[in-house]
N, C-alpha and C. Protein backbone atom coordinates (compact mmCIF):
# COMPACT_ATOMS: atom_id res chain seq x y z
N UNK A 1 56.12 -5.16 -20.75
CA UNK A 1 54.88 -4.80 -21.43
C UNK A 1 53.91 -5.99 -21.33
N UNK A 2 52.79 -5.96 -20.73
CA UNK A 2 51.89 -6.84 -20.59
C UNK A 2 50.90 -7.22 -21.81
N UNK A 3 51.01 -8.54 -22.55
CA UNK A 3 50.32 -9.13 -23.12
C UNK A 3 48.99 -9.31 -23.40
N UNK A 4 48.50 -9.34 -22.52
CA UNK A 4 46.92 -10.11 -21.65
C UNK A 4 45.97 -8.53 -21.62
N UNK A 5 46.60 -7.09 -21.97
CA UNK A 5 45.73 -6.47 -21.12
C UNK A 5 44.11 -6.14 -22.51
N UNK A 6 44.32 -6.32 -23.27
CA UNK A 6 43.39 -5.81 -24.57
C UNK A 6 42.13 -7.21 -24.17
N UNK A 7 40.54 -6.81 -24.38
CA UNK A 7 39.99 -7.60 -23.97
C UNK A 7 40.24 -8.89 -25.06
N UNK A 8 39.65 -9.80 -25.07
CA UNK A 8 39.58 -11.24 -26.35
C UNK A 8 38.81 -10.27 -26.95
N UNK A 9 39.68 -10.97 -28.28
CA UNK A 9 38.10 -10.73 -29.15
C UNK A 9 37.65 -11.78 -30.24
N UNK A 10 36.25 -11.97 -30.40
CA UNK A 10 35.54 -12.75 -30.62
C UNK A 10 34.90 -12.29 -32.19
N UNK A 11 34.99 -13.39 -32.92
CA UNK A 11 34.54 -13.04 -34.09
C UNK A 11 33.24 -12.93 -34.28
N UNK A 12 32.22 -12.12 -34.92
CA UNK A 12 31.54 -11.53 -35.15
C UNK A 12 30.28 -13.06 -35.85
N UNK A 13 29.60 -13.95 -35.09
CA UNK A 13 28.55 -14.79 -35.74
C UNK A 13 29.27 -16.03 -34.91
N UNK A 14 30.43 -16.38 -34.41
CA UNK A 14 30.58 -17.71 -34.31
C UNK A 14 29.85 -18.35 -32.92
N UNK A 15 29.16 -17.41 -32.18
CA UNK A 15 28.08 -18.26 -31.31
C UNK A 15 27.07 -18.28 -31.26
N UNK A 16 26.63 -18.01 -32.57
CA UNK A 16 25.11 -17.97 -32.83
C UNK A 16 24.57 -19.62 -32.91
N UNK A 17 23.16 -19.89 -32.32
CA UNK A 17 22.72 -20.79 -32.37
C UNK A 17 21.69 -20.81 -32.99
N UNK A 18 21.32 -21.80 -34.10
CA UNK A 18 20.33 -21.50 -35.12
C UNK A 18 19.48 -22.79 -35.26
N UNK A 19 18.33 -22.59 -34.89
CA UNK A 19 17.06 -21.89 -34.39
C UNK A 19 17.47 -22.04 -33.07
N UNK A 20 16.69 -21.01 -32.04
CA UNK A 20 16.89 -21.01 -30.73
C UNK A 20 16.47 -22.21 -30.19
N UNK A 21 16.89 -22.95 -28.80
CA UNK A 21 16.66 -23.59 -28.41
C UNK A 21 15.34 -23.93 -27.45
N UNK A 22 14.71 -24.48 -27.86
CA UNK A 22 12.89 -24.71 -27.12
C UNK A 22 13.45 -25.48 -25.73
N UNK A 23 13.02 -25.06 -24.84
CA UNK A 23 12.86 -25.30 -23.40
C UNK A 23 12.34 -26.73 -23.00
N UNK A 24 13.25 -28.00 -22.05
CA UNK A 24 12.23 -29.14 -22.33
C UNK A 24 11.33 -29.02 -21.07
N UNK A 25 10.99 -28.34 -20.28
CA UNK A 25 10.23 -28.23 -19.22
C UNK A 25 10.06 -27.04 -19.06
N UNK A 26 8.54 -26.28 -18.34
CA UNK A 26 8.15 -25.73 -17.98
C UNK A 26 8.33 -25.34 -16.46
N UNK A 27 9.10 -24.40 -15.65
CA UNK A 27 9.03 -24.00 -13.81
C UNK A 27 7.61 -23.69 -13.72
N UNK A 28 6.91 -24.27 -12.57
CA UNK A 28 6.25 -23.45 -12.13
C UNK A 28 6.26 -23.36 -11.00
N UNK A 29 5.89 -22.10 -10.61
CA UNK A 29 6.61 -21.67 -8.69
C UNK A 29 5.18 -20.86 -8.48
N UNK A 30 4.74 -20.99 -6.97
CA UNK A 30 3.89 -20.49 -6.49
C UNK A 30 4.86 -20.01 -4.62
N UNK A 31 4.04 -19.13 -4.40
CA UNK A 31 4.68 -18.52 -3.34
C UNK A 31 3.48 -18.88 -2.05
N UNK A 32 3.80 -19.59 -0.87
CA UNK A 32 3.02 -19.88 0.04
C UNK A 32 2.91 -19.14 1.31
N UNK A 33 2.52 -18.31 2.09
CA UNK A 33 2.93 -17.20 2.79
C UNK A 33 2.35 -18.27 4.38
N UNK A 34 2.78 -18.91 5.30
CA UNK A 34 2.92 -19.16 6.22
C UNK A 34 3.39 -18.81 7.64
N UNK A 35 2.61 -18.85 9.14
CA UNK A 35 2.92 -18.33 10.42
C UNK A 35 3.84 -18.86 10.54
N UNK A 36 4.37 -18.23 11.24
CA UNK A 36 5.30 -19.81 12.11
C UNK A 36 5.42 -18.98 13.45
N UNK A 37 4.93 -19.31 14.62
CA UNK A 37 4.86 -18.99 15.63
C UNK A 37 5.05 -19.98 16.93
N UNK A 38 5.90 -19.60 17.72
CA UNK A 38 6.33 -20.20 19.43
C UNK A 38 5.87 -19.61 20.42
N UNK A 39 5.53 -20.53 21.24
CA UNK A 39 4.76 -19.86 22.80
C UNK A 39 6.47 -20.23 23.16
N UNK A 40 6.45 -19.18 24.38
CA UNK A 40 7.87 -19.69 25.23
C UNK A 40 7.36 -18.59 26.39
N UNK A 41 7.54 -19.61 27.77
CA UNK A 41 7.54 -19.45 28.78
C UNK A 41 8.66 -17.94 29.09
N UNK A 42 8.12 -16.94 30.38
CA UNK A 42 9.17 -16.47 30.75
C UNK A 42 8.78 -15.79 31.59
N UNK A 43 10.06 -15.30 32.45
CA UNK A 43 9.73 -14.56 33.82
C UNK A 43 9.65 -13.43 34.06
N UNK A 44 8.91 -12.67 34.67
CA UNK A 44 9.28 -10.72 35.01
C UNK A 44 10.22 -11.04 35.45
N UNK A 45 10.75 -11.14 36.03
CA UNK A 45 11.77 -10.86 37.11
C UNK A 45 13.17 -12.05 37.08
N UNK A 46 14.10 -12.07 37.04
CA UNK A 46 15.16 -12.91 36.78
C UNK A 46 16.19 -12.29 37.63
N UNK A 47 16.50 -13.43 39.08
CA UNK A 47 17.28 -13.16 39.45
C UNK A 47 18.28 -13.95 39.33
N UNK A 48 20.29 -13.32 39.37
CA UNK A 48 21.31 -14.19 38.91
C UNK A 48 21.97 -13.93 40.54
N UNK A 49 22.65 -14.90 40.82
CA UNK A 49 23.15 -14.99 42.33
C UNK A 49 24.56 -15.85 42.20
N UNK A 50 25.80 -15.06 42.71
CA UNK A 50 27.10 -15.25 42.54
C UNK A 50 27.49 -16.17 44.17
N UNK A 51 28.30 -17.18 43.55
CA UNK A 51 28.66 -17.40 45.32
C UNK A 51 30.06 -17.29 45.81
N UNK A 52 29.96 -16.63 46.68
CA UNK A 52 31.19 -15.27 47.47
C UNK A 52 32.67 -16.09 47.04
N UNK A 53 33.57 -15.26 46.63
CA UNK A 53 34.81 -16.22 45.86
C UNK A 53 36.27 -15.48 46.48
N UNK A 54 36.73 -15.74 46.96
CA UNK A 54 38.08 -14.62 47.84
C UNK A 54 38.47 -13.65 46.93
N UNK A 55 39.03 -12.73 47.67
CA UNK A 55 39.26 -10.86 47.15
C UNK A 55 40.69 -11.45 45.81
N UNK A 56 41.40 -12.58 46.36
CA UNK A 56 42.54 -12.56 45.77
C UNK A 56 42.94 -14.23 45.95
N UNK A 57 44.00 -14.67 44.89
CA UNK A 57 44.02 -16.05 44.76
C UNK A 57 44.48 -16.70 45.62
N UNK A 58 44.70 -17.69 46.34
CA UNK A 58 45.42 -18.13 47.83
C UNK A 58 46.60 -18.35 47.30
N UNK A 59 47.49 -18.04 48.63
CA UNK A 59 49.00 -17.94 48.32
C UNK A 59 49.71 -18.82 47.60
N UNK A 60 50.59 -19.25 47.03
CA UNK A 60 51.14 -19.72 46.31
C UNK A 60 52.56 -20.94 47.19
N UNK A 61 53.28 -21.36 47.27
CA UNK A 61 54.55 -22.44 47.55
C UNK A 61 55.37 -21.03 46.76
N UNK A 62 56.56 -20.46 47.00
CA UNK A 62 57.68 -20.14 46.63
C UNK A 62 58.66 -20.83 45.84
N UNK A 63 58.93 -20.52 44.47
CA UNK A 63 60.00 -21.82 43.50
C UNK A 63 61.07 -21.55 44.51
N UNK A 64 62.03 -22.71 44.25
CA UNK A 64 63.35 -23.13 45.06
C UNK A 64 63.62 -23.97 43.56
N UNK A 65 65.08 -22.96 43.66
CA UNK A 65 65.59 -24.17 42.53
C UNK A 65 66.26 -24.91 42.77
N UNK A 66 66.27 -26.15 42.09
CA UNK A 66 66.83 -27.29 42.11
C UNK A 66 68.29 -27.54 42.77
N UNK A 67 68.09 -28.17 43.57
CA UNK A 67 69.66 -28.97 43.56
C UNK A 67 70.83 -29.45 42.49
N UNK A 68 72.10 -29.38 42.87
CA UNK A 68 72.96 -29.96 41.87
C UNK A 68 72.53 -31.40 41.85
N UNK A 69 72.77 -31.64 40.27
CA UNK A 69 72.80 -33.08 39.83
C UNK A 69 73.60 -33.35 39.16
N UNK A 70 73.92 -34.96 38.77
CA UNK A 70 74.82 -35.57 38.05
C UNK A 70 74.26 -35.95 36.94
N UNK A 71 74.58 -35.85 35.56
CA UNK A 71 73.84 -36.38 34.72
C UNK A 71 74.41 -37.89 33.76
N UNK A 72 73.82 -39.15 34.04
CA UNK A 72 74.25 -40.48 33.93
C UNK A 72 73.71 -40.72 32.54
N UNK A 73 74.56 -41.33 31.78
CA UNK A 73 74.19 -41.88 30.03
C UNK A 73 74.42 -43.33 30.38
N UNK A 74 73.59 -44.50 30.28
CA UNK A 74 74.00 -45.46 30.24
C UNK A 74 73.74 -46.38 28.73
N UNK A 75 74.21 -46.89 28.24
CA UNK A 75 73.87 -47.74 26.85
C UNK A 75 73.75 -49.13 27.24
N UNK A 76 73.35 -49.67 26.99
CA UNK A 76 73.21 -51.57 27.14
C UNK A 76 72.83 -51.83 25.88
N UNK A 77 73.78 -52.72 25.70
CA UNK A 77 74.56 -54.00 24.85
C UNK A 77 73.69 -54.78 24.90
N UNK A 78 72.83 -55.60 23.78
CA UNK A 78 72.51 -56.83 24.25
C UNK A 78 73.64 -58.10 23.75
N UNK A 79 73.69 -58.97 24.52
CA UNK A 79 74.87 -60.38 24.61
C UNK A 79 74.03 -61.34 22.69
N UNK A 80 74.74 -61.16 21.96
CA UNK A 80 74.35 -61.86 20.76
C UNK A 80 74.46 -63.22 20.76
């Protein structure tokens, strides 16, 4: 059974603030309505030009696997 679900409740006067609070500054906002406009250069016509690339990727080397190997652990001691 959940605890938490009933809203708070708040007693009836305890956030009243008495006399209301007077403002220490005044906003004042004005709204400025400004262009803002760009020249920009441009072309009729735009041509894009690809340069010729083969039908398919060039052949590849064939894997070859490896040769047998030996595998060597060596440790060295240093002389104290």
């Amino acid at each position: 059974m959940a605890e938490q679900v009933a809203p708070q409740l708040m007693p009836a006067g305890e956030l009243v603030i008495v006399p209301d609070p007077v403002p220490l500054f005044v906003a004042v906002s004005a709204k400025v309505c400004r262009l803002n406009v760009a020249v920009t250069d441009f072309a009729a016509v735009i041509d894009t030009v690809h340069a010729p690339v083969p039908v398919q990727a060039p052949l590849q080397p064939a894997n070859v696997e490896p040769a047998a190997a030996v595998g060597v652990n060596v440790t060295d001691v240093p002389l104290v």
